[in-house]
Protein backbone atom coordinates (compact mmCIF):
# COMPACT_ATOMS: atom_id res chain seq x y z
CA UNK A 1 48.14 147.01 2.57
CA UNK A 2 45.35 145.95 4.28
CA UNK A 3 43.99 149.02 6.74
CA UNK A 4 40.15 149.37 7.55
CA UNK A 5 38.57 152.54 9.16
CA UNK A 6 34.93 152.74 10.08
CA UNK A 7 33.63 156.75 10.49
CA UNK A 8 30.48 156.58 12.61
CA UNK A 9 28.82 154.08 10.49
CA UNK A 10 25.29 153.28 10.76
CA UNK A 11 22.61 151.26 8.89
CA UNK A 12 18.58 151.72 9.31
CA UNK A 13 16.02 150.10 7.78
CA UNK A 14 13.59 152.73 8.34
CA UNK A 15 12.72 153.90 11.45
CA UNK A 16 14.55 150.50 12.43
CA UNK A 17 18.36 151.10 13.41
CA UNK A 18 20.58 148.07 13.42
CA UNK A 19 24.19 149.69 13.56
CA UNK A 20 24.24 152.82 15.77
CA UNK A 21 26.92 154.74 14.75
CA UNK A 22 30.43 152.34 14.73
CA UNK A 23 33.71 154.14 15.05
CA UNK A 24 36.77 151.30 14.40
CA UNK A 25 39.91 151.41 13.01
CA UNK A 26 41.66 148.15 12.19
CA UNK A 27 45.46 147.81 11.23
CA UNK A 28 46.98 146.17 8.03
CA UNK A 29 48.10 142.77 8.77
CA UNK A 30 45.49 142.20 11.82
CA UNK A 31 43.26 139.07 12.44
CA UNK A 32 40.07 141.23 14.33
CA UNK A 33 37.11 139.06 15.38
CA UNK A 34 33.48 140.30 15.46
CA UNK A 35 31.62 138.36 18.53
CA UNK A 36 27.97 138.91 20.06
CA UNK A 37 24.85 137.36 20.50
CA UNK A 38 22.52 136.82 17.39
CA UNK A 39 21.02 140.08 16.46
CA UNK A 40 23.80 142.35 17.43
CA UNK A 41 24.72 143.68 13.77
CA UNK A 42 28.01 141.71 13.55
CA UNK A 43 27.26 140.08 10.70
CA UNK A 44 25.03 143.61 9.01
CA UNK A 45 28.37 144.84 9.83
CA UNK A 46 30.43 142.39 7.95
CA UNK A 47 28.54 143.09 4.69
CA UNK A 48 28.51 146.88 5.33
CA UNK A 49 32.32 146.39 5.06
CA UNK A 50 32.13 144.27 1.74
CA UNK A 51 29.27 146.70 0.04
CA UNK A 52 26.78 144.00 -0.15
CA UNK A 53 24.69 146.01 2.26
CA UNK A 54 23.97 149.87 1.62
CA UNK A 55 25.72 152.26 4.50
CA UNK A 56 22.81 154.71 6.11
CA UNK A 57 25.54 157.02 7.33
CA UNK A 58 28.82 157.27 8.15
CA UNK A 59 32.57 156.63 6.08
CA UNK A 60 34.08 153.17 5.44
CA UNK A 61 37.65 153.43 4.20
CA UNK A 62 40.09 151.10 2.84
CA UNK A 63 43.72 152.25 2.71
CA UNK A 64 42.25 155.70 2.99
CA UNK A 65 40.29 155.40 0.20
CA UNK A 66 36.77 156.26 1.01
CA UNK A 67 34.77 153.07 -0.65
CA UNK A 68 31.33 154.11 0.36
CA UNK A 69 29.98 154.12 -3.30
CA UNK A 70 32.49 151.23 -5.05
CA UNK A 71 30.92 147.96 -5.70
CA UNK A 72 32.55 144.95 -3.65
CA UNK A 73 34.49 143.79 -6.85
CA UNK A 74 36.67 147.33 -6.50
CA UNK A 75 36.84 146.84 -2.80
CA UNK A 76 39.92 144.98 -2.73
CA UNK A 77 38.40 142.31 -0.42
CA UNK A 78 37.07 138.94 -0.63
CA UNK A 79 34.65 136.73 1.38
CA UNK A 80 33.69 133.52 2.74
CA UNK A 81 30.57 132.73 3.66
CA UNK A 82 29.15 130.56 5.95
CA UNK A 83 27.79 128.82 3.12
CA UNK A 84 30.38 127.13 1.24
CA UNK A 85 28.61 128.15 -1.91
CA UNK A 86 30.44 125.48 -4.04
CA UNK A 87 29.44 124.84 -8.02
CA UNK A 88 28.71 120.40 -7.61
CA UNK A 89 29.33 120.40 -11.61
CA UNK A 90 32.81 122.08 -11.25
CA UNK A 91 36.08 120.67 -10.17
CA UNK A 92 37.95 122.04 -6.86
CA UNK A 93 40.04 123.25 -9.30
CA UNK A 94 37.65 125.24 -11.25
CA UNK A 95 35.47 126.03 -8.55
CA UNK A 96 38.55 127.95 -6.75
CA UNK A 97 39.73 129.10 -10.18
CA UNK A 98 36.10 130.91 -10.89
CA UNK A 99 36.69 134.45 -9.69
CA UNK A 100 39.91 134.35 -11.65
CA UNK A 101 38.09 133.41 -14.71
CA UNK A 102 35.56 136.00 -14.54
CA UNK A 103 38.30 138.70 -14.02
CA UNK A 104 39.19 137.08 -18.11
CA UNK A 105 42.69 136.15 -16.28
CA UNK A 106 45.42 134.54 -18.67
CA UNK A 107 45.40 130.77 -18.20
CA UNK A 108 49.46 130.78 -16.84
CA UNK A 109 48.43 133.22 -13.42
CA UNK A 110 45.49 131.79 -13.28
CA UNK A 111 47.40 127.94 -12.70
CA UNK A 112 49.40 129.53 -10.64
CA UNK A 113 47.16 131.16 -8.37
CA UNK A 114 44.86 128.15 -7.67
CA UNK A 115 48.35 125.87 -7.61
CA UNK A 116 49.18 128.13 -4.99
CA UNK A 117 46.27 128.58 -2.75
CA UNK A 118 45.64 124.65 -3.30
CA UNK A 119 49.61 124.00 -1.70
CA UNK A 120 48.60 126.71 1.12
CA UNK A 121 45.10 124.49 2.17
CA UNK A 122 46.56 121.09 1.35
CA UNK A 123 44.07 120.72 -1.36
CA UNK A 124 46.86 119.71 -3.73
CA UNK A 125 45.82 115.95 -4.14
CA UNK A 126 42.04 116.99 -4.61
CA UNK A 127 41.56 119.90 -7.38
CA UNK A 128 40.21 117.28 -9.85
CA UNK A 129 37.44 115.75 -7.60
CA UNK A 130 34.29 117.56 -7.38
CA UNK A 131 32.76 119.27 -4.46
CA UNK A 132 30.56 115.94 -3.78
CA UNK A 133 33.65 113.71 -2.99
CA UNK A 134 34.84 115.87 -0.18
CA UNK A 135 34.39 116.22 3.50
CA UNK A 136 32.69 119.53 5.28
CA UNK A 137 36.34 120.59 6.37
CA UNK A 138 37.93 120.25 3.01
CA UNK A 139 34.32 121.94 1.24
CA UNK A 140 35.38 125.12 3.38
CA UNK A 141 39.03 125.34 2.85
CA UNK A 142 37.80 124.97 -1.02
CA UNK A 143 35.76 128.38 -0.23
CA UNK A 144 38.42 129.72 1.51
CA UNK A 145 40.75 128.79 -1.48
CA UNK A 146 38.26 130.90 -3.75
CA UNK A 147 38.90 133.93 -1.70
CA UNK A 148 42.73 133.70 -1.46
CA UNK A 149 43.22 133.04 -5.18
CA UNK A 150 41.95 136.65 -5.70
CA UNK A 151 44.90 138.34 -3.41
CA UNK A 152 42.35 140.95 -1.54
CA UNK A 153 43.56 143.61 0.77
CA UNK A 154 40.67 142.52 3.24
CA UNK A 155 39.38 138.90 4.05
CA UNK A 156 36.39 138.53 5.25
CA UNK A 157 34.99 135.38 7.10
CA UNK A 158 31.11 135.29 8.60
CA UNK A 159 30.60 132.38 10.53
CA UNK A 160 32.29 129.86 8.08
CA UNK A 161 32.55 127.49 11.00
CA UNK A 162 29.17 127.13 11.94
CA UNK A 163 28.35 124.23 9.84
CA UNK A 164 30.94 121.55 11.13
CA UNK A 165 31.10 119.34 13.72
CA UNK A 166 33.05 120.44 17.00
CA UNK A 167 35.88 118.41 16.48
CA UNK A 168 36.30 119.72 12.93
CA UNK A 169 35.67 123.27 14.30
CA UNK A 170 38.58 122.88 16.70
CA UNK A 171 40.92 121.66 13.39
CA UNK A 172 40.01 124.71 11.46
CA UNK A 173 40.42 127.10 13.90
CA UNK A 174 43.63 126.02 13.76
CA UNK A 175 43.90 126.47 10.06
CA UNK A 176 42.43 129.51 10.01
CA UNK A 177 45.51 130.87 12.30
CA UNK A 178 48.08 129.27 10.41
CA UNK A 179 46.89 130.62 7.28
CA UNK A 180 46.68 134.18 8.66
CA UNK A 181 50.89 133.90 9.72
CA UNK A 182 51.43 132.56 6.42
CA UNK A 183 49.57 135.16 4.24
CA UNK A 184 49.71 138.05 7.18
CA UNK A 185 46.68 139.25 5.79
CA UNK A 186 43.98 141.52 7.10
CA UNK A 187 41.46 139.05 8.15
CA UNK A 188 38.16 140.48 10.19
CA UNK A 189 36.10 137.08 11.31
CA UNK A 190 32.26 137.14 12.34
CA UNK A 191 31.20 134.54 15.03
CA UNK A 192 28.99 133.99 18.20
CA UNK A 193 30.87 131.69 19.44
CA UNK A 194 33.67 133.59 21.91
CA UNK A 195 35.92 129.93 22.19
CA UNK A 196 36.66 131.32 18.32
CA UNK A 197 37.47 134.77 19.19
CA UNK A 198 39.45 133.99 22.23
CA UNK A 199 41.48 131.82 20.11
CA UNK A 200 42.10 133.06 17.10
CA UNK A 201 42.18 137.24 17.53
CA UNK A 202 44.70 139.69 17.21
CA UNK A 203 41.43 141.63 18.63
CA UNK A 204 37.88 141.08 19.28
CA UNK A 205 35.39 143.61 18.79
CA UNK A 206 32.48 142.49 21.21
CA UNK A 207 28.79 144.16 19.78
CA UNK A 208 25.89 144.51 21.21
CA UNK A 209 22.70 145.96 20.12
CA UNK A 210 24.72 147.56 16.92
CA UNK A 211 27.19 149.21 19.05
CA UNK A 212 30.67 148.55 20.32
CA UNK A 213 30.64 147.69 23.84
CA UNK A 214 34.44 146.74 23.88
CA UNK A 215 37.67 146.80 21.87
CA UNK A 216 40.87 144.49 23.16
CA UNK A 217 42.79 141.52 22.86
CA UNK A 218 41.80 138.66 24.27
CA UNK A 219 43.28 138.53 27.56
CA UNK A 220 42.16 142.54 28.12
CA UNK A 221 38.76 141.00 27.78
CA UNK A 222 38.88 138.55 30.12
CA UNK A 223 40.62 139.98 32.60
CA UNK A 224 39.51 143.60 32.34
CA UNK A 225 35.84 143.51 31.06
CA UNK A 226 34.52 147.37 30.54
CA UNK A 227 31.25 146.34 31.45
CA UNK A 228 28.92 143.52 32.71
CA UNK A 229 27.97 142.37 29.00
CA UNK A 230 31.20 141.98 28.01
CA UNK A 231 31.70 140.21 31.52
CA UNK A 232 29.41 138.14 30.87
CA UNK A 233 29.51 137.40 27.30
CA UNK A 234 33.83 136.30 27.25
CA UNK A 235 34.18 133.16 29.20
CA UNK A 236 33.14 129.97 29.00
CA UNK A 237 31.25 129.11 31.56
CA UNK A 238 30.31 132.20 31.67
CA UNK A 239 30.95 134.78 34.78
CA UNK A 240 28.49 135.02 38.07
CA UNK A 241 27.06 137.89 38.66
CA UNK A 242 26.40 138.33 42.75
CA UNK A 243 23.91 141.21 43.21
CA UNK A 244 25.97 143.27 46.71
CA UNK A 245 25.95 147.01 48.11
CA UNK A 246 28.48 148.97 48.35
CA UNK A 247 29.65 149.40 52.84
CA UNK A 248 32.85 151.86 51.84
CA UNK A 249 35.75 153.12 49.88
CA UNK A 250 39.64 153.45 50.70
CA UNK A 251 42.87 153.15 49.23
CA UNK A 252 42.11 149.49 49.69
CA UNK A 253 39.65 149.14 46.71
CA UNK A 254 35.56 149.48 47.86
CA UNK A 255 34.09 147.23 50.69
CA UNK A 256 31.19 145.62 49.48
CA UNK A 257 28.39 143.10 51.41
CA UNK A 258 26.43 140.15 50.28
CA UNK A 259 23.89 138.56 52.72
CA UNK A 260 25.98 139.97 55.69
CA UNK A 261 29.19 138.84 53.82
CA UNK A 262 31.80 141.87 53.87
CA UNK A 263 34.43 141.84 51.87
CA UNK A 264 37.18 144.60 50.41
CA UNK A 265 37.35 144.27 46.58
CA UNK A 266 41.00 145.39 45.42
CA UNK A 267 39.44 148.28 42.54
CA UNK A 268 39.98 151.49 42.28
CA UNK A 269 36.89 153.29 43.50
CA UNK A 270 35.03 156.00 41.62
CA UNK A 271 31.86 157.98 43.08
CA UNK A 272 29.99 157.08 46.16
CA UNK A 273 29.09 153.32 46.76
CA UNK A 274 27.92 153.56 50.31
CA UNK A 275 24.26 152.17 49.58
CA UNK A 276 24.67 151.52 46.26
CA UNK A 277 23.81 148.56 44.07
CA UNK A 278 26.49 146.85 42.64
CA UNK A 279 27.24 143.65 40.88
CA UNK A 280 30.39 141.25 41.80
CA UNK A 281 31.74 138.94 39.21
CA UNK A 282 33.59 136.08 39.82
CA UNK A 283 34.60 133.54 36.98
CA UNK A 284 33.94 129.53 37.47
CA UNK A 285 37.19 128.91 37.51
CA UNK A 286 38.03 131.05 39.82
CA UNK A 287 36.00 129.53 42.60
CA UNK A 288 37.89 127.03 44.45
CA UNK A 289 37.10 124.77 47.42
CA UNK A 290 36.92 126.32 50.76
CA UNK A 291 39.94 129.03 49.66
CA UNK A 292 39.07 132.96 49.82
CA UNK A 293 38.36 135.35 51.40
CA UNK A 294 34.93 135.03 50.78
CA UNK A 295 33.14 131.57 51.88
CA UNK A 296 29.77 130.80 50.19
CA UNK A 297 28.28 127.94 51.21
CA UNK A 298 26.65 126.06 48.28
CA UNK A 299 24.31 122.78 47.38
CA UNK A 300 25.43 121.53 44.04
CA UNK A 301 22.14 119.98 41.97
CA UNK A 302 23.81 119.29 38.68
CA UNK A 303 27.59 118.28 38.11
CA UNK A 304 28.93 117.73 35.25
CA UNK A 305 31.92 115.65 35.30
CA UNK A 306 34.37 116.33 32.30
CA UNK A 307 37.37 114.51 33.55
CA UNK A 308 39.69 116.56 34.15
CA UNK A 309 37.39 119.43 35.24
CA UNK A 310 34.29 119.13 37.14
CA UNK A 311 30.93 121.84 36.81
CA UNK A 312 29.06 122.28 39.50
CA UNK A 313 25.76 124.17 39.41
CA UNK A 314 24.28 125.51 42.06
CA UNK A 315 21.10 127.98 42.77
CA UNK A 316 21.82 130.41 45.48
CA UNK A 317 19.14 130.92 48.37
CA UNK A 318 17.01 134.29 46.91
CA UNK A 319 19.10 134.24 42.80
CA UNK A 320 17.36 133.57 39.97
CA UNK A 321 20.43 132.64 37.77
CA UNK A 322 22.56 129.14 38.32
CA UNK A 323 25.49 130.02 40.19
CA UNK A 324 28.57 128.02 38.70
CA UNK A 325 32.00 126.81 39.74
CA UNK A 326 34.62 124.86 37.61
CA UNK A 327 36.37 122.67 40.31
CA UNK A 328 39.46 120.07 39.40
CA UNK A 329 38.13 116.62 38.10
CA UNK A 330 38.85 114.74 41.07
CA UNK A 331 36.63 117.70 43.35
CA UNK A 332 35.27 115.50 45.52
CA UNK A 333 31.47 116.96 44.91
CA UNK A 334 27.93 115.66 45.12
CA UNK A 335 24.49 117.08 43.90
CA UNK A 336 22.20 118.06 46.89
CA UNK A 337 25.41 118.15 49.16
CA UNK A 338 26.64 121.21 50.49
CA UNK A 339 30.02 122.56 49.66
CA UNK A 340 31.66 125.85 50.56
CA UNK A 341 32.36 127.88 47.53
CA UNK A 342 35.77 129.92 48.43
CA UNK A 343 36.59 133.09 46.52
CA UNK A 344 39.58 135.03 46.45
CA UNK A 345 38.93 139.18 46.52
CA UNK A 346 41.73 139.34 44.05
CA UNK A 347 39.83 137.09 41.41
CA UNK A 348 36.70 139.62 41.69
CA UNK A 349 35.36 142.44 39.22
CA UNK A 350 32.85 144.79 40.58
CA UNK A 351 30.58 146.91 38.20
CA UNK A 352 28.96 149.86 38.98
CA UNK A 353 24.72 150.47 38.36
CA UNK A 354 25.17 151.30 35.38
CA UNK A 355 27.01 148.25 34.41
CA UNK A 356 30.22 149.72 34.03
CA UNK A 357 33.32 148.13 35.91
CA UNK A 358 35.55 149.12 38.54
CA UNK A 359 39.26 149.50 37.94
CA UNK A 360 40.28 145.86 38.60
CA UNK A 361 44.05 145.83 40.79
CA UNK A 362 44.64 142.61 39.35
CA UNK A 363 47.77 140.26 40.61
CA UNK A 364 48.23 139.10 37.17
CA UNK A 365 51.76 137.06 35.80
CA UNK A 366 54.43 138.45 33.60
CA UNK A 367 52.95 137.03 30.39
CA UNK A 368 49.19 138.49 31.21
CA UNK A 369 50.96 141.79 31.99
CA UNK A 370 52.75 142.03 29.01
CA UNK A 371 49.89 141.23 26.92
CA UNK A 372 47.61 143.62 28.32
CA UNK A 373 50.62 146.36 28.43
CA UNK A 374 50.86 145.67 24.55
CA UNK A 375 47.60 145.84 23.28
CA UNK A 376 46.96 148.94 25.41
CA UNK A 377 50.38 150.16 23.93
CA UNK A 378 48.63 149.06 20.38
């Protein structure tokens, strides 16, 4: 078993509070991904959970055991770092083996383990070459080997990516999700980079300023963002955020101008909008070439042609931010030429002034409803 519950955990360092009071339950068997900007506690977090970092307040349970006060060796967890903390004088196969050694482990499990976790991470042909004769990729799955030679409860990962190319980031990420079916493990990953939460989560728990802004799968992220942070933060490019005022509410969803640009967006409305401030969000790739209901006309000054997408950036007339749109390859676009920017009411989120979205009415397919129906359901 591999449950984690978090009771209204915080951590201070003085008057200084870094985690403001984190309520988070996580279920045996789950891959959950912590994601935010640097500074948001993810990583504080992270080492909360393993005991290398004291809790201020609050419960951290494992199983239902309460393990506020064990050390991280009677956790039942192990970790990887982003580090890959290797010995150079040691073998991969006593470099994985190490844990297991200072547990005083009889030699025959101890083979067995390390034969094991080496056939898992196709280390097999490597555990007598040393850490110095191996590439970044194969370094990490060596750290990673170290961690599932100890059979935890609880993996924990922060940020072992960060330190490979992208190309080798792309491969691992795909190792890291294999190895989670095969061991169906509790795994709970630290990153800043969404493309790795988006990918690889059961879950993603998005922080921000030591607090939870949002808890969901993937898709419930991206398609149903609680707030403009979390709008803003899942996607990639990210989402632009139109500043309009609220005209009206009906049955319709809430009417809603921009520079004399009226439009109904299909949410469910809450409170009075007439005069208010709002924000409308519409993804990149949701912008397409003169389509939508609404028709901004924009002047491109960087693109960014990827082959089989295109970026366009644009500034609009009176916005400080770049306004972006992700148009096919062949988009037949030019910087300091002006193109109409069409977007469909249906593709829009609206958030209120305090951030918070509107109910989104979203014309979703059968897969993205049954996704979001489950991990609602979940």
């Amino acid at each position: 078993m591999g449950q984690l519950s978090l009771a209204k955990v915080r951590k201070s360092y003085d008057a200084l509070e870094i985690i403001k009071g984190v309520d988070l339950d996580i279920r045996d068997g789950e891959f959950v991904v912590f994601v935010g900007p640097s500074g948001c506690g993810k990583s504080t977090l992270l080492r909360m959970i393993a005991g290398l970092e004291d809790i201020s307040a609050g419960d951290i349970a494992i199983d239902g055991k309460r393990v506020n006060d064990l050390p991280p060796v009677r956790r039942g967890i192990a970790m990887v770092f982003q580090s890959y903390a290797l010995y150079p004088h040691m073998t991969v196969f006593e470099n994985i083996a190490f844990p297991l050694r200072v547990e005083g482990m009889k030699q025959d499990e101890l083979n067995r383990r390390v034969e094991n976790a080496a056939r898992i991470l196709h280390l097999d042909q490597r555990l007598q070459q040393k850490p110095g004769m191996l590439s970044g990729g194969q370094r990490q799955r060596v750290a990673i080997g170290r961690a599932i030679v100890r059979e935890p409860k609880i993996f924990l990962f922060d940020e072992p990516l960060s330190n490979l190319d992208a190309a080798l980031r792309a491969d691992m990420r795909i190792e890291l999700a294999k190895l989670h079916r095969q061991l169906k493990a509790t795994m709970i990953y630290v990153t800043h980079d969404q493309v790795e939460a988006m990918t690889m989560a059961d879950r993603i728990v998005v922080l921000n300023a030591g607090t939870i802004s949002q808890v969901g799968a993937p898709l419930e992220l991206y398609h149903k963002p609680a707030n403009t942070f979390v709008a803003g933060f899942i996607g990639n490019p990210r989402m632009n955020m139109l500043p309009v005022t609220g005209v009206a509410a009906s049955e319709a969803g809430v009417e809603v101008d921009y520079k004399g640009i009226k439009a109904v967006i299909p949410v469910a409305p809450r409170g009075d909008v007439v005069g208010k401030r709002l924000t409308l969000g519409i993804r990149p790739e949701h912008i397409h070439m003169e389509e939508g209901e609404i028709r901004l006309p924009i002047v491109p000054t960087v693109i960014e042609r990827l082959g089989a997408q295109t970026v366009a950036y644009a500034a609009l007339s009176g916005e400080d931010e770049n306004f972006c749109a992700l148009l096919p390859g062949t988009a037949a676009v030019r910087p300091d030429e002006t193109i109409t920017a069409g977007i469909r009411t249906v593709d829009c989120h609206l958030f209120g002034e305090d951030g918070a979205a509107f109910e989104r009415r979203v014309d979703l397919s059968d897969v993205d409803l049954a996704i979001l129906k489950a991990a609602s359901a979940a």
